[in-house]
C-alpha atoms as a PDB file:
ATOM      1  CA  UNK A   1      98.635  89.045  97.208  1.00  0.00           C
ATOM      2  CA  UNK A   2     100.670  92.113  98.660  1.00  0.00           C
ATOM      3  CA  UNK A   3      98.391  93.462 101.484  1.00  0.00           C
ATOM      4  CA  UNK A   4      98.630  96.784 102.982  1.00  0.00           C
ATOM      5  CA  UNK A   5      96.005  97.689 105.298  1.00  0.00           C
ATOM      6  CA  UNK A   6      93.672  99.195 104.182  1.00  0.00           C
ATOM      7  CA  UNK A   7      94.447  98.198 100.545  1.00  0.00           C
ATOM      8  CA  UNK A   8      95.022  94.644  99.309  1.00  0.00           C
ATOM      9  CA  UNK A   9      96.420  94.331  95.497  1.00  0.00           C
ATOM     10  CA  UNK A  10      95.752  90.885  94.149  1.00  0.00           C
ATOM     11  CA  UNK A  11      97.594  90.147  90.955  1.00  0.00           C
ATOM     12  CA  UNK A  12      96.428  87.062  88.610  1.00  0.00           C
ATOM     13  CA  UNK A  13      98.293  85.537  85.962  1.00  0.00           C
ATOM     14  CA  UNK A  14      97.406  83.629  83.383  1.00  0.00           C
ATOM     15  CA  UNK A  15      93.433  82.127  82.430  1.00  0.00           C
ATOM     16  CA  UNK A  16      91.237  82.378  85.018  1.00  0.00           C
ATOM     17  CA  UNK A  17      88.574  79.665  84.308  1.00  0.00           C
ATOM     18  CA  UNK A  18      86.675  76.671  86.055  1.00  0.00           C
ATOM     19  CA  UNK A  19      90.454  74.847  86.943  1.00  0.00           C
ATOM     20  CA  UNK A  20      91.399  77.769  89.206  1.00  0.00           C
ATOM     21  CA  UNK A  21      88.011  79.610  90.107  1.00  0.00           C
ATOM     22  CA  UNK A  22      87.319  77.689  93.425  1.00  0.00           C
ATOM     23  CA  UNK A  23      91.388  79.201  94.385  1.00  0.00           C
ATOM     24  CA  UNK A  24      90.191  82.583  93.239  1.00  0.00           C
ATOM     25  CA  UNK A  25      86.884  82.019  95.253  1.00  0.00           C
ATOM     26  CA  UNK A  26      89.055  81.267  98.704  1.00  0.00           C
ATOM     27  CA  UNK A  27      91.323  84.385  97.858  1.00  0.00           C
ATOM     28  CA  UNK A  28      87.586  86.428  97.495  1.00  0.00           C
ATOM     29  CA  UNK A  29      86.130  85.549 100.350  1.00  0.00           C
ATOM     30  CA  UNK A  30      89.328  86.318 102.745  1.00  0.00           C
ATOM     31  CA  UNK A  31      89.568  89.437 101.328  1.00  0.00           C
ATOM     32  CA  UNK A  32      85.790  90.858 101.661  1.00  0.00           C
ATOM     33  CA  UNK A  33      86.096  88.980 105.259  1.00  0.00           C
ATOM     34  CA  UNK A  34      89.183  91.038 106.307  1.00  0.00           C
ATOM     35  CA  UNK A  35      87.994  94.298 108.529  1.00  0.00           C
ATOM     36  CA  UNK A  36      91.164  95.943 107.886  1.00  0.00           C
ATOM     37  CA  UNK A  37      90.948  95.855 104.186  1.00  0.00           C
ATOM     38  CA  UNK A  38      88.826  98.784 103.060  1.00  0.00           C
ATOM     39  CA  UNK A  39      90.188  98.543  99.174  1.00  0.00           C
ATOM     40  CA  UNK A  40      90.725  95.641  96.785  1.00  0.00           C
ATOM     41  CA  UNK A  41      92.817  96.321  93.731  1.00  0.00           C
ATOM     42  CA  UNK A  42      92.787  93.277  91.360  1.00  0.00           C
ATOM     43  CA  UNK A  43      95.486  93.531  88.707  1.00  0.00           C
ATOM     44  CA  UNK A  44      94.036  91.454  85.905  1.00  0.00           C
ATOM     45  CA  UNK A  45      96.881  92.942  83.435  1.00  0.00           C
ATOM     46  CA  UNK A  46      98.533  89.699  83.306  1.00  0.00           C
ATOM     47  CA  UNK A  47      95.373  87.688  82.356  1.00  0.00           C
ATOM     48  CA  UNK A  48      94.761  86.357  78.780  1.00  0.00           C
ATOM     49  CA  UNK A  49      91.384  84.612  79.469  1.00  0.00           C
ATOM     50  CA  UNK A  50      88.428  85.375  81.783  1.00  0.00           C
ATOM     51  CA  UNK A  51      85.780  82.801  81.952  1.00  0.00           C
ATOM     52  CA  UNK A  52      82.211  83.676  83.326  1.00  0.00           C
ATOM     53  CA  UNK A  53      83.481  81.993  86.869  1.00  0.00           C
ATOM     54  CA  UNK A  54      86.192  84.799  86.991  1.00  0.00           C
ATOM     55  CA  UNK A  55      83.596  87.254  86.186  1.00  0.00           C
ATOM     56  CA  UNK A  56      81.192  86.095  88.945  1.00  0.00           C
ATOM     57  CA  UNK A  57      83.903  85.944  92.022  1.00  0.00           C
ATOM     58  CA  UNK A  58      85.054  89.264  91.182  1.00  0.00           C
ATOM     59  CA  UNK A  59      81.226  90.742  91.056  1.00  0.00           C
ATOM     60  CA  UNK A  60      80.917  89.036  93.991  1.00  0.00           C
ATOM     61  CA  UNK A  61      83.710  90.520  95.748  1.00  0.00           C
ATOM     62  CA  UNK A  62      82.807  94.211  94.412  1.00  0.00           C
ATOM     63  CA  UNK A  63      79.294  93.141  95.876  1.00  0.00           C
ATOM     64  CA  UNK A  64      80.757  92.049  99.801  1.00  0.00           C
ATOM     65  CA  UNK A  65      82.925  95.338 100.126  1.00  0.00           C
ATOM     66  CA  UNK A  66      80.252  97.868  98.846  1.00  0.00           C
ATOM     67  CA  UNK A  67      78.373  96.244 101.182  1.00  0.00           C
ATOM     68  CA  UNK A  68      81.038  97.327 104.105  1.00  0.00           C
ATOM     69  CA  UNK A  69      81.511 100.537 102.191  1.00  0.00           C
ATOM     70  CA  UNK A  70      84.252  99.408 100.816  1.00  0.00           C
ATOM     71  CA  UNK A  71      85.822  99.604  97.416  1.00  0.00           C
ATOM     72  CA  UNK A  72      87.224  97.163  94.353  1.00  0.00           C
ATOM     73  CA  UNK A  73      89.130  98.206  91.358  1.00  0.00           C
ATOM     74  CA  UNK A  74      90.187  96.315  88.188  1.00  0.00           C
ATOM     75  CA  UNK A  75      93.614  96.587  86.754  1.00  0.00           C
ATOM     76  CA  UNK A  76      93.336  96.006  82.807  1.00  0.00           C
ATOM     77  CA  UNK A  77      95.511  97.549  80.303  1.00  0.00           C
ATOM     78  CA  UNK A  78      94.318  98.940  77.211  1.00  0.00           C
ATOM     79  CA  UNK A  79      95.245  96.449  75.199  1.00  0.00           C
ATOM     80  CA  UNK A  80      93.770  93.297  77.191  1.00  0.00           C
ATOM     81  CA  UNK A  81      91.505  92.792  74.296  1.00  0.00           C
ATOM     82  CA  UNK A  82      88.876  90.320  75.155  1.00  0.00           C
ATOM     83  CA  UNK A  83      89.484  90.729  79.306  1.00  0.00           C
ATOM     84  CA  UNK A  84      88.745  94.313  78.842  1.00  0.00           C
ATOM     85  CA  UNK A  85      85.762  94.315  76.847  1.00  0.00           C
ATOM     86  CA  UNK A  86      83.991  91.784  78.953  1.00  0.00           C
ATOM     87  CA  UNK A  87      84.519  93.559  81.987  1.00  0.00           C
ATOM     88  CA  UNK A  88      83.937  96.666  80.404  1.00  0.00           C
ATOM     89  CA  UNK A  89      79.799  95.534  79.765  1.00  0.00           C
ATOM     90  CA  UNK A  90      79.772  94.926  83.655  1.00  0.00           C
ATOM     91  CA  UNK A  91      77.857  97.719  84.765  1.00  0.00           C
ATOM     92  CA  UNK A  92      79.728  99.261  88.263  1.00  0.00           C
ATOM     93  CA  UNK A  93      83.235  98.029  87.510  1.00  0.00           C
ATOM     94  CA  UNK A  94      86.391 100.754  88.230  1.00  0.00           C
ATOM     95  CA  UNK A  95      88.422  99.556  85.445  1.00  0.00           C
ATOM     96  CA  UNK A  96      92.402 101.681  85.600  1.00  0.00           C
ATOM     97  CA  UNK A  97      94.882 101.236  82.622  1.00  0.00           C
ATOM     98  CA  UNK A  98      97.821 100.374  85.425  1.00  0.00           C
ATOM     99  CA  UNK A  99      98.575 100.012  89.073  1.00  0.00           C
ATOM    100  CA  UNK A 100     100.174 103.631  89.128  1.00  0.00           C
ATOM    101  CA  UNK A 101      96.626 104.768  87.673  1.00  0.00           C
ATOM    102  CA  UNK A 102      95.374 102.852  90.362  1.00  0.00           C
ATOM    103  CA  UNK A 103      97.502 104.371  92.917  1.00  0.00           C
ATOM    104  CA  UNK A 104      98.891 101.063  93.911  1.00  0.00           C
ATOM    105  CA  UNK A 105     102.508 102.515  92.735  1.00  0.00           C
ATOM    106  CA  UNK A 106     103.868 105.293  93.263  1.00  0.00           C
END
């Protein structure tokens, strides 16, 4: 996790599933508990499977900052097949192609 207040980027690798959920849960809750961190970008561009745990934590965590007025945003490129189109049927998700889309890069 590379945090710069008030952004946090949190990149995951790999398949995010019920092995490594309860990490990902920890990692959540720090982040929607932080007052300095007013935007989450989660770069999911290096993730090949997203199981319905996955999904939930990172509803949840959109959930905790809107409820500080804060914001989340999803890092998925293009061609993340089935990653993509499952978070692309979650109804309030701000899904960029990159992190420089993002604005996490210059």
């Amino acid at each position: 996790m590379v945090q710069r207040a008030p952004v946090a980027v949190v990149a995951l690798t790999g398949e995010i599933d019920l092995a490594n959920c309860p990490e990902l849960e920890v990692v959540v809750a720090r982040l929607a508990a932080d007052p300095g961190i007013e935007r989450v970008i989660v770069d999911l561009t290096s993730v090949g499977f997203l199981a319905a745990c996955g999904v939930r934590c990172l509803v949840g965590l959109r959930m905790r900052l809107a409820a500080k007025g804060h914001t989340l945003q999803l890092v998925v490129s293009p061609d993340a097949g089935p990653v993509r189109r499952v978070l692309a049927l979650i109804d309030g998700f701000d899904i960029a192609d990159s992190l420089v889309e993002a604005g996490a890069v210059g």
